[in-house]
Protein backbone atom coordinates (compact mmCIF):
# COMPACT_ATOMS: atom_id res chain seq x y z
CA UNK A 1 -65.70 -154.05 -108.14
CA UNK A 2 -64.24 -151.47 -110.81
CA UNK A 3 -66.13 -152.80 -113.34
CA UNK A 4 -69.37 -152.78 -111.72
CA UNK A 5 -69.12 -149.65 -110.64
CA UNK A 6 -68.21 -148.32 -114.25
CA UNK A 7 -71.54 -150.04 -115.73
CA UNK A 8 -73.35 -148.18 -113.41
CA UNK A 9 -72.25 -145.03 -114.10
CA UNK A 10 -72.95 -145.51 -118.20
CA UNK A 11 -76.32 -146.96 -117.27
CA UNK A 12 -77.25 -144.74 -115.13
CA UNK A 13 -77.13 -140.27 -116.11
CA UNK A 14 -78.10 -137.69 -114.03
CA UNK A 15 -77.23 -136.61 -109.92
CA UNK A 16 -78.88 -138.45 -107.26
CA UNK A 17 -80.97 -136.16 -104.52
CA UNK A 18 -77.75 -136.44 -102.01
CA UNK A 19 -75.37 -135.02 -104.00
CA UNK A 20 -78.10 -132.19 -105.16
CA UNK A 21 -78.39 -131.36 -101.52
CA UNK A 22 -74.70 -131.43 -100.59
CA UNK A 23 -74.21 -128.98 -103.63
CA UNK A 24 -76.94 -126.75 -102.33
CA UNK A 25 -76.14 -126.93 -99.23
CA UNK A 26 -72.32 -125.77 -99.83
CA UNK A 27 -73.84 -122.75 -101.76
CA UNK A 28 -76.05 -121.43 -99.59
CA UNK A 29 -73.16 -121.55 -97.14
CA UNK A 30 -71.10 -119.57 -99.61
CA UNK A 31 -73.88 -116.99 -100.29
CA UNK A 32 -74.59 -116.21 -96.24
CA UNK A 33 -70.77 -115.70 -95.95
CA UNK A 34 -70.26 -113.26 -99.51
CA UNK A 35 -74.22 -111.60 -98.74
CA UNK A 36 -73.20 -109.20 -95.47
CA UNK A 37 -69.60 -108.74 -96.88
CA UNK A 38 -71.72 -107.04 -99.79
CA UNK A 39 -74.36 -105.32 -98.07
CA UNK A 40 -70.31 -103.58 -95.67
CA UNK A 41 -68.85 -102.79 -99.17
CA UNK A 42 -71.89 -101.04 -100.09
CA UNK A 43 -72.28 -98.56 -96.76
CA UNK A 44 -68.75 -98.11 -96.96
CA UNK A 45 -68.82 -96.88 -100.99
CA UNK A 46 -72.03 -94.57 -99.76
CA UNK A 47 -69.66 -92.89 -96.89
CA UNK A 48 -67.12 -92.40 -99.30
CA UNK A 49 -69.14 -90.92 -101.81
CA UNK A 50 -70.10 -88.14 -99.06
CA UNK A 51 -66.82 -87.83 -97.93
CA UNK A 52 -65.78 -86.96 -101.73
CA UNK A 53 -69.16 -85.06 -101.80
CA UNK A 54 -68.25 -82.98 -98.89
CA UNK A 55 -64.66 -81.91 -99.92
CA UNK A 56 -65.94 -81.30 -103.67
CA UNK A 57 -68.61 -78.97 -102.36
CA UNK A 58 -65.88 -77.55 -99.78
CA UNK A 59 -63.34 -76.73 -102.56
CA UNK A 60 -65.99 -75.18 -104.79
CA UNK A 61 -67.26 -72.56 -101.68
CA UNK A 62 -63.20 -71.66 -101.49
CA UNK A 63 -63.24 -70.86 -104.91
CA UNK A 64 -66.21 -68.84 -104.95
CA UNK A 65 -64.91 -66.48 -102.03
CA UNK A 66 -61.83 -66.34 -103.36
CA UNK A 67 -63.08 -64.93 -106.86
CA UNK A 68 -64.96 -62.49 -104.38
CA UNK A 69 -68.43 -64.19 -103.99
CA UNK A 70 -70.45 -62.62 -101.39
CA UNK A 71 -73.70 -64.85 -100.96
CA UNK A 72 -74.37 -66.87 -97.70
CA UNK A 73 -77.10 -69.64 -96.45
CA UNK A 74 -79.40 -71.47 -98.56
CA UNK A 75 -78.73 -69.89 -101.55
CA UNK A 76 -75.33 -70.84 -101.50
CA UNK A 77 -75.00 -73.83 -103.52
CA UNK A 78 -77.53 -72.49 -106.41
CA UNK A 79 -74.44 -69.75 -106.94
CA UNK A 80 -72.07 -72.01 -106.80
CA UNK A 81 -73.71 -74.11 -109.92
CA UNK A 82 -74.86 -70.93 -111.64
CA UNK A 83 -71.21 -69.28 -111.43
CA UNK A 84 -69.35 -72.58 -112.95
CA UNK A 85 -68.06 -73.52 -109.12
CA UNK A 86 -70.22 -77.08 -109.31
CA UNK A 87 -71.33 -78.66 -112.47
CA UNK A 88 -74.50 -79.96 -110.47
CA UNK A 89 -74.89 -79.77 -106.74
CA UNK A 90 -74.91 -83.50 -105.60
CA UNK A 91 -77.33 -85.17 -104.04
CA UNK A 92 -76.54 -87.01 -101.10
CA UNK A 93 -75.51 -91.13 -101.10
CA UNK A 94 -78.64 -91.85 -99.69
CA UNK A 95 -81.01 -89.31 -102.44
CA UNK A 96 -81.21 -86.68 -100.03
CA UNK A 97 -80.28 -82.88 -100.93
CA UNK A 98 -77.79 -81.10 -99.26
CA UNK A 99 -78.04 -77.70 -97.26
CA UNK A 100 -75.73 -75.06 -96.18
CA UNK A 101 -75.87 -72.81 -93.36
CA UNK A 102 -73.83 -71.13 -90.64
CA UNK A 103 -71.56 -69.15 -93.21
CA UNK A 104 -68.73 -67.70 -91.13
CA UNK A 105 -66.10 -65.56 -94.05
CA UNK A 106 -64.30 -63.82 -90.75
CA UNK A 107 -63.72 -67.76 -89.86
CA UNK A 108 -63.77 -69.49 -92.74
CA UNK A 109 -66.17 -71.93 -91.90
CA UNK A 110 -69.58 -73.18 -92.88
CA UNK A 111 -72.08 -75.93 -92.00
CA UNK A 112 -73.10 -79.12 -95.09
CA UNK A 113 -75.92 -80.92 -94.01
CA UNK A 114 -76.99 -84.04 -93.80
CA UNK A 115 -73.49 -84.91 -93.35
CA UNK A 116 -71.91 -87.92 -92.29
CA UNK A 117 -68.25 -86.72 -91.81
CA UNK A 118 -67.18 -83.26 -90.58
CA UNK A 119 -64.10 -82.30 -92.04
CA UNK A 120 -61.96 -79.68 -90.91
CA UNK A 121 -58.77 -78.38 -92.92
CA UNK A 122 -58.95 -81.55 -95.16
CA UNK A 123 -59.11 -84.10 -91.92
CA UNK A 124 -61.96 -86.35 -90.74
CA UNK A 125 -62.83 -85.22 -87.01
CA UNK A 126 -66.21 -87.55 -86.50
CA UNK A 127 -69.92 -88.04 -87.36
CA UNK A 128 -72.38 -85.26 -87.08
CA UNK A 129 -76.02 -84.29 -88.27
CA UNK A 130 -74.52 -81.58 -90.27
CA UNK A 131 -70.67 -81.04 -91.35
CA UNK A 132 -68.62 -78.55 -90.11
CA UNK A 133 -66.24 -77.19 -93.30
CA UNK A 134 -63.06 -74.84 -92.72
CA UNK A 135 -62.21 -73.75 -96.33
C-alpha cells in the first residue's frame, strides 16, 4: 500500500483541484475574519489622530494668550501658525479643515470644529459637531 502510494506521488507533480479549493477556501475565511478587524483599527487611528489634533491645537491657543495674543474667531489659527504656536494647522483625519469660533478669554474656552471629541481640562466628555476646549 506504501509503496504504491509513493510511486504515485513521484509520477504524478502538481495539486489536484480539491486541495486547491480547500486552500482557498481556508483563506478567504482568514481574509473575512482579518478584513473588518482592519477597516476598526483604521477608524480608531483616525479618532486618535483628532484627539491628538485637538489637544495640539488646544495647547498652542494657551500659549498664544499666555504670551498676550489678543485675536479671536476665524482668524485664530492663521496667528497661531504665523506667530510659531503651530508649525502647520492640521487638517482633519478625514481631509477636512478645522475652524474656531466661540472664543471666550473671561472663560477660557473656545469651540474646534469638525470635532469628534470635546475635551475639557485635558478629559474626553463625548462626541459633538464642534469641540468644546477649556485651555
Amino acid at each position: 500500500m506504501i509503496m504504491k502510494f509513493r510511486s504515485r506521488m513521484h509520477s504524478e507533480q502538481g495539486f489536484t483541484l480539491i486541495e486547491l479549493i480547500v486552500v482557498l477556501a481556508i483563506l478567504a475565511v482568514l481574509a473575512l475574519l482579518a478584513i473588518p478587524r482592519f477597516a476598526d483599527v483604521l477608524d480608531q487611528s483616525k479618532y486618535k489622530t483628532q484627539d491628538e489634533n485637538l489637544v495640539m491645537i488646544a495647547n498652542a491657543v494657551a500659549l498664544y494668550y499666555a504670551d498676550g495674543g489678543k485675536e479671536t474667531g476665524t482668524t485664530l489659527l492663521d496667528s497661531l501658525s504665523a506667530g510659531n504656536y503651530l508649525k502647520t494647522v492640521p487638517t482633519t483625519p478625514w481631509g477636512g479643515t478645522y475652524t474656531i469660533g466661540g472664543v471666550n478669554t473671561a472663560s477660557h474656552t473656545f469651540n474646534i470644529g469638525p470635532g469628534t471629541c470635546s475635551i475639557v481640562s485635558g478629559k474626553y466628555t463625548g462626541t459633538a459637531a464642534t469641540s468644546n476646549i477649556k485651555y
